[in-house]
N, C-alpha and C. Protein backbone atom coordinates (compact mmCIF):
# COMPACT_ATOMS: atom_id res chain seq x y z
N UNK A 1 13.06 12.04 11.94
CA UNK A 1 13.53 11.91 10.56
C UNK A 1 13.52 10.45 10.13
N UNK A 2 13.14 10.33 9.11
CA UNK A 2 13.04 8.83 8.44
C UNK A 2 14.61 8.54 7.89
N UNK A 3 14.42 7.78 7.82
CA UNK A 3 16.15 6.72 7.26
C UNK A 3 15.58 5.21 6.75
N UNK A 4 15.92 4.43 6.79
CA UNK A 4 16.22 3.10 5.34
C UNK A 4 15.32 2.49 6.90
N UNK A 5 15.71 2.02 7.74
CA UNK A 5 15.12 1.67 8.77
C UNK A 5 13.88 1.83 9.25
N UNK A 6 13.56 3.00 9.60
CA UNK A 6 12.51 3.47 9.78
C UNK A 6 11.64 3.27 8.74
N UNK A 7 11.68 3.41 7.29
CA UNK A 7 11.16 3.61 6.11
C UNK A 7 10.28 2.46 6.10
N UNK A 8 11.64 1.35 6.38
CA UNK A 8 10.65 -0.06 6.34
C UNK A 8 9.45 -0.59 7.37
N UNK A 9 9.76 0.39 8.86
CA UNK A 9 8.93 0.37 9.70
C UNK A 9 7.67 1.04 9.24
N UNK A 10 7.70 2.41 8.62
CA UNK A 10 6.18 2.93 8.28
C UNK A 10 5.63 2.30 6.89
N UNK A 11 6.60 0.96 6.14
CA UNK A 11 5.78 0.13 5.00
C UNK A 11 5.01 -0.70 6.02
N UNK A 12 5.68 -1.26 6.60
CA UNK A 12 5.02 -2.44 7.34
C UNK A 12 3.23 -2.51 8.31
N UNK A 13 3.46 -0.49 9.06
CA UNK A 13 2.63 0.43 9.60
C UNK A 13 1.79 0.40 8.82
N UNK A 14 1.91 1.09 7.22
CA UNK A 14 1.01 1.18 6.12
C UNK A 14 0.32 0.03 5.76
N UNK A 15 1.03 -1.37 5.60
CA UNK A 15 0.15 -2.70 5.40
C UNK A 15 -1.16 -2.81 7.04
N UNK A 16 -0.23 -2.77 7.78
CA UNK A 16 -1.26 -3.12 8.79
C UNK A 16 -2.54 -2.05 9.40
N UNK A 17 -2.65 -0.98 8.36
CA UNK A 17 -3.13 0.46 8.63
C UNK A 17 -3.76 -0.20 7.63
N UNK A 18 -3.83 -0.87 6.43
CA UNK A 18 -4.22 -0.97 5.26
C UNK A 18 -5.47 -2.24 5.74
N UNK A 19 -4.73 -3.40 6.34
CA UNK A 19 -5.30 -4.56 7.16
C UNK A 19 -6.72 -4.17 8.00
N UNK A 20 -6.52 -3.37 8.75
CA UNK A 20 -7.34 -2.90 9.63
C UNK A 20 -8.50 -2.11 9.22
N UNK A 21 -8.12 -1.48 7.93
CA UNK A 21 -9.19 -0.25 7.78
C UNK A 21 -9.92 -0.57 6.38
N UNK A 22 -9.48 -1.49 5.93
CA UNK A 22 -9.87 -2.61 4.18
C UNK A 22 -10.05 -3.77 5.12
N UNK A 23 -11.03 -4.51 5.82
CA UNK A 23 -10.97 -6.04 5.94
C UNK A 23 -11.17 -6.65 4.99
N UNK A 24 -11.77 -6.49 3.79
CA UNK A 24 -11.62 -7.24 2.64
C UNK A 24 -10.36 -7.41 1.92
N UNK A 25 -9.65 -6.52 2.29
CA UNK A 25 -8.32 -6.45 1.69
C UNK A 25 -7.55 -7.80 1.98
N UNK A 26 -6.97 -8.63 0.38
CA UNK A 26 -6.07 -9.81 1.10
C UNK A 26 -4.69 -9.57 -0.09
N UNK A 27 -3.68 -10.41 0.46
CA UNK A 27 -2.71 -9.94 -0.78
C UNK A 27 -1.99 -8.92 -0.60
N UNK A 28 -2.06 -8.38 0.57
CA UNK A 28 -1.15 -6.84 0.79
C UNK A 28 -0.39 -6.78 0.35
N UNK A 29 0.63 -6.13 -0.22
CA UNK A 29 2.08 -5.97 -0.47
C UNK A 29 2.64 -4.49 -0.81
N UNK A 30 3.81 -3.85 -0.87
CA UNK A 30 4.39 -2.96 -0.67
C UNK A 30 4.78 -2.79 -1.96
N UNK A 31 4.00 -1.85 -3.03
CA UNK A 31 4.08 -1.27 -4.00
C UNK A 31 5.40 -0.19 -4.09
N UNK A 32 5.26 0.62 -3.26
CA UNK A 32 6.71 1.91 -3.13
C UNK A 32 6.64 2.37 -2.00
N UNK A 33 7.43 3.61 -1.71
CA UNK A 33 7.72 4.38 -0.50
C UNK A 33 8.55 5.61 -1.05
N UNK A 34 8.25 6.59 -0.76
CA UNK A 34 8.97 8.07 -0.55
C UNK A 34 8.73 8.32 0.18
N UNK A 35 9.91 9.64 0.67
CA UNK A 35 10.21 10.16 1.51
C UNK A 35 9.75 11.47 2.01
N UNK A 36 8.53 12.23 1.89
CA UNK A 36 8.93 13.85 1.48
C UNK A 36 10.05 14.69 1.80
N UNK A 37 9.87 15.91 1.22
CA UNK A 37 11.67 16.12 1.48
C UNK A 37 11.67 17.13 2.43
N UNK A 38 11.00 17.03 3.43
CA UNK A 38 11.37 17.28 4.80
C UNK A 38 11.78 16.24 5.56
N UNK A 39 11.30 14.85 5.04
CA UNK A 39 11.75 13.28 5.54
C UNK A 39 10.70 13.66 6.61
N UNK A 40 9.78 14.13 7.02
CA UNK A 40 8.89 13.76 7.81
C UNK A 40 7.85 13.25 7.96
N UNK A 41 7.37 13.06 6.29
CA UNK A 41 6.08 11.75 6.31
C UNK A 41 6.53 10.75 5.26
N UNK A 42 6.11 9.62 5.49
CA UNK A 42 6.63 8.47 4.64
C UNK A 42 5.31 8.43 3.71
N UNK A 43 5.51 8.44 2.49
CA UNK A 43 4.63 8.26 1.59
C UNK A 43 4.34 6.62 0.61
N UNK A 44 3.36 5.77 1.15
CA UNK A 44 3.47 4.15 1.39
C UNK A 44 2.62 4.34 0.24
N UNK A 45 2.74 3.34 -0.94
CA UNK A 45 1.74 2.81 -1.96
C UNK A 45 1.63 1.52 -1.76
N UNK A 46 0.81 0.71 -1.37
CA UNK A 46 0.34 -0.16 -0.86
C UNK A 46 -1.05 -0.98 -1.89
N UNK A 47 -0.28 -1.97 -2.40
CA UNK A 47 -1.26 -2.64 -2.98
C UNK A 47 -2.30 -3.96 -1.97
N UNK A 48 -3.17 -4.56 -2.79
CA UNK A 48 -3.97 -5.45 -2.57
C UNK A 48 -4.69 -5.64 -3.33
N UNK A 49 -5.53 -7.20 -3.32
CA UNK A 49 -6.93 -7.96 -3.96
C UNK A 49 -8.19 -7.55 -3.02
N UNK A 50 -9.12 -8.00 -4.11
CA UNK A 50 -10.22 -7.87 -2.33
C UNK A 50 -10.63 -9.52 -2.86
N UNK A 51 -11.15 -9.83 -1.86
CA UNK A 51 -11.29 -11.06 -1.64
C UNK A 51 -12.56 -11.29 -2.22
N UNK A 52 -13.55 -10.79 -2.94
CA UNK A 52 -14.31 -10.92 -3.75
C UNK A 52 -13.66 -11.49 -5.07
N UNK A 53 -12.18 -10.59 -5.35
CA UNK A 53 -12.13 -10.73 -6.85
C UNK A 53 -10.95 -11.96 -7.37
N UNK A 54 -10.64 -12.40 -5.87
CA UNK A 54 -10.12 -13.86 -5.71
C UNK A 54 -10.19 -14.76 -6.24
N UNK A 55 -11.23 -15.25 -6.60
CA UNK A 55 -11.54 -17.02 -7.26
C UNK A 55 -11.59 -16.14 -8.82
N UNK A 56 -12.38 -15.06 -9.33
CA UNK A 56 -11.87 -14.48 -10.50
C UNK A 56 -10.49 -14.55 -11.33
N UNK A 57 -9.52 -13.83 -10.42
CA UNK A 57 -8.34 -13.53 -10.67
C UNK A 57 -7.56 -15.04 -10.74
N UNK A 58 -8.18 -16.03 -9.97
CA UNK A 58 -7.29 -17.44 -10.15
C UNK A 58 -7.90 -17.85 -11.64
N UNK A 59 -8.90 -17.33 -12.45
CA UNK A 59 -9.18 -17.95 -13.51
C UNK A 59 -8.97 -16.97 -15.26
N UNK A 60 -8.39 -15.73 -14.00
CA UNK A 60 -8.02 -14.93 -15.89
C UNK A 60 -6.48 -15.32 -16.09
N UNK A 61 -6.60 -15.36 -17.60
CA UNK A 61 -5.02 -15.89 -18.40
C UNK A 61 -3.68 -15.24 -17.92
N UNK A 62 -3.11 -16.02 -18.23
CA UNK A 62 -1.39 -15.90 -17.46
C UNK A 62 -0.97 -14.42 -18.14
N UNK A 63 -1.72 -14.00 -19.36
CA UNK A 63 -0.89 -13.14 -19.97
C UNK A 63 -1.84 -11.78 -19.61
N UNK A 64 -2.33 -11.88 -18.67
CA UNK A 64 -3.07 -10.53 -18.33
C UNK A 64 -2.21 -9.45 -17.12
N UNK A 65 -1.78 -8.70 -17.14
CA UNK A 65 -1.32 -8.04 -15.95
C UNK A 65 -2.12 -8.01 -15.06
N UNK A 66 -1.80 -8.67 -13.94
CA UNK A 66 -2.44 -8.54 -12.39
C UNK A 66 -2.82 -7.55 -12.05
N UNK A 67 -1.60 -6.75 -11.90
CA UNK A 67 -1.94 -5.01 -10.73
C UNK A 67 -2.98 -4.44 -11.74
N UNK A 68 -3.27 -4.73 -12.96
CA UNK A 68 -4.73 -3.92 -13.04
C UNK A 68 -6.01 -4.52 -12.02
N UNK A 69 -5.74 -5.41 -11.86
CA UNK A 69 -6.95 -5.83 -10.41
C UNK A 69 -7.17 -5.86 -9.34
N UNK A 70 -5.58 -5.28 -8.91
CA UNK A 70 -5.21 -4.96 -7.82
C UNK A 70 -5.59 -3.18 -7.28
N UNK A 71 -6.19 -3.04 -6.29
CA UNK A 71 -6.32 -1.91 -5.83
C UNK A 71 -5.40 -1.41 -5.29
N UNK A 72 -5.10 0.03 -5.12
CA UNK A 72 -3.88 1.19 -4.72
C UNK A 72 -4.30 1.36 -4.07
N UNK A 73 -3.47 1.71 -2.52
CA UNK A 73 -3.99 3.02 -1.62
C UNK A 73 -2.20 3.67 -1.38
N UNK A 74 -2.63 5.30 -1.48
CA UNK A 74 -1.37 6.01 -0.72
C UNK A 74 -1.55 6.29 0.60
N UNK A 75 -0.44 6.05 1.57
CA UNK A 75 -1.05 6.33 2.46
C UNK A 75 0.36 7.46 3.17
N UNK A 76 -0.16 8.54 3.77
CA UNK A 76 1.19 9.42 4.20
C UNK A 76 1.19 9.10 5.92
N UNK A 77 2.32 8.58 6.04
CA UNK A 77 2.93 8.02 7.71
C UNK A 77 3.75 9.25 8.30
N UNK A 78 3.33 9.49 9.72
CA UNK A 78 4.10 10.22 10.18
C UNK A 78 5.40 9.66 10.53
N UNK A 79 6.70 10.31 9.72
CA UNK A 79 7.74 9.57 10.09
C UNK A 79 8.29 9.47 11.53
N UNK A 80 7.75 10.68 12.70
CA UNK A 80 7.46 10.21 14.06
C UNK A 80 7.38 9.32 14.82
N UNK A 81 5.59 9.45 14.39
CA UNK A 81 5.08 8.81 15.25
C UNK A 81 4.61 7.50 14.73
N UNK A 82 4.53 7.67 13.76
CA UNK A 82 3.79 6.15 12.53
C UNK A 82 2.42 6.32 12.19
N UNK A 83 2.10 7.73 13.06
CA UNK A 83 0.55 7.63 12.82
C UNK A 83 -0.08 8.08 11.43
N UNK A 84 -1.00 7.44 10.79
CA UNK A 84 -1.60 7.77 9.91
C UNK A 84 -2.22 9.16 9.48
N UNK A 85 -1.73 9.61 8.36
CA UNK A 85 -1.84 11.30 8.31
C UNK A 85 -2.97 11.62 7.31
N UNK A 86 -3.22 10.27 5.91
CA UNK A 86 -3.92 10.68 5.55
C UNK A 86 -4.51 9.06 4.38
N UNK A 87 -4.84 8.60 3.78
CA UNK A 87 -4.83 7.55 2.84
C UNK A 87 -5.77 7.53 1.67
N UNK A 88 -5.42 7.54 0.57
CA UNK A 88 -6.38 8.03 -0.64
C UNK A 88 -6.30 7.03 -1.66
N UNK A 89 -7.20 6.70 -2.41
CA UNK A 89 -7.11 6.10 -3.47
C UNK A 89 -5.55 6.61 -4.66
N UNK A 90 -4.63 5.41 -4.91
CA UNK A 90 -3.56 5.62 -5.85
C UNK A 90 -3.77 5.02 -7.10
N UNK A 91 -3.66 5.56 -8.46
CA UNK A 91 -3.93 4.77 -9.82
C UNK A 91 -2.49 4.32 -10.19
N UNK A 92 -2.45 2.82 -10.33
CA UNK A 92 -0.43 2.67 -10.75
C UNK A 92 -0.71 2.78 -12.72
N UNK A 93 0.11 3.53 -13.07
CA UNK A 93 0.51 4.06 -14.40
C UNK A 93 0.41 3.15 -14.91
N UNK A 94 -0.20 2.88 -16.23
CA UNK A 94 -0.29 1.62 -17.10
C UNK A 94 0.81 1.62 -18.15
């Protein structure tokens, strides 16, 4: 069963699941987390840049929202084991 503890263990799982399987991926960071309500898979939204769109993004205006350039992934963690159950492209709501 997942708890506040654990939760933060399968964000951290999800970045480095994210690290490993995107090497272009830079910029990771921890968009959200649910629980399903069996509490047995952690459901991680997990942002990032790719490192292509890097020197870009240092030159568009202050007043542009970022996370539109930022890529989503969901990824569902076994609240177990930590192992990766499934990871799909996520669109964040404009």
């Amino acid at each position: 069963r997942m708890d506040i503890v654990s939760a933060k263990v399968a964000a951290d799982k999800a970045m480095e699941y994210v690290s490993e399987l995107a090497p272009e991926a830079k910029c990771i960071a921890l968009e959200g987390i649910e629980l399903s309500s069996n509490k047995e898979v952690g459901e991680v939204i997990v942002g990032y840049a790719l490192a292509s769109d890097i020197p870009q993004m240092a030159l568009v205006a202050a007043n542009v929202d970022m996370r539109s350039r930022r890529t989503h992934k969901r990824l569902f963690i076994d609240a177990e084991t930590l192992e990766l159950r499934k990871m799909e492209p996520y669109e964040i709501a404009a």
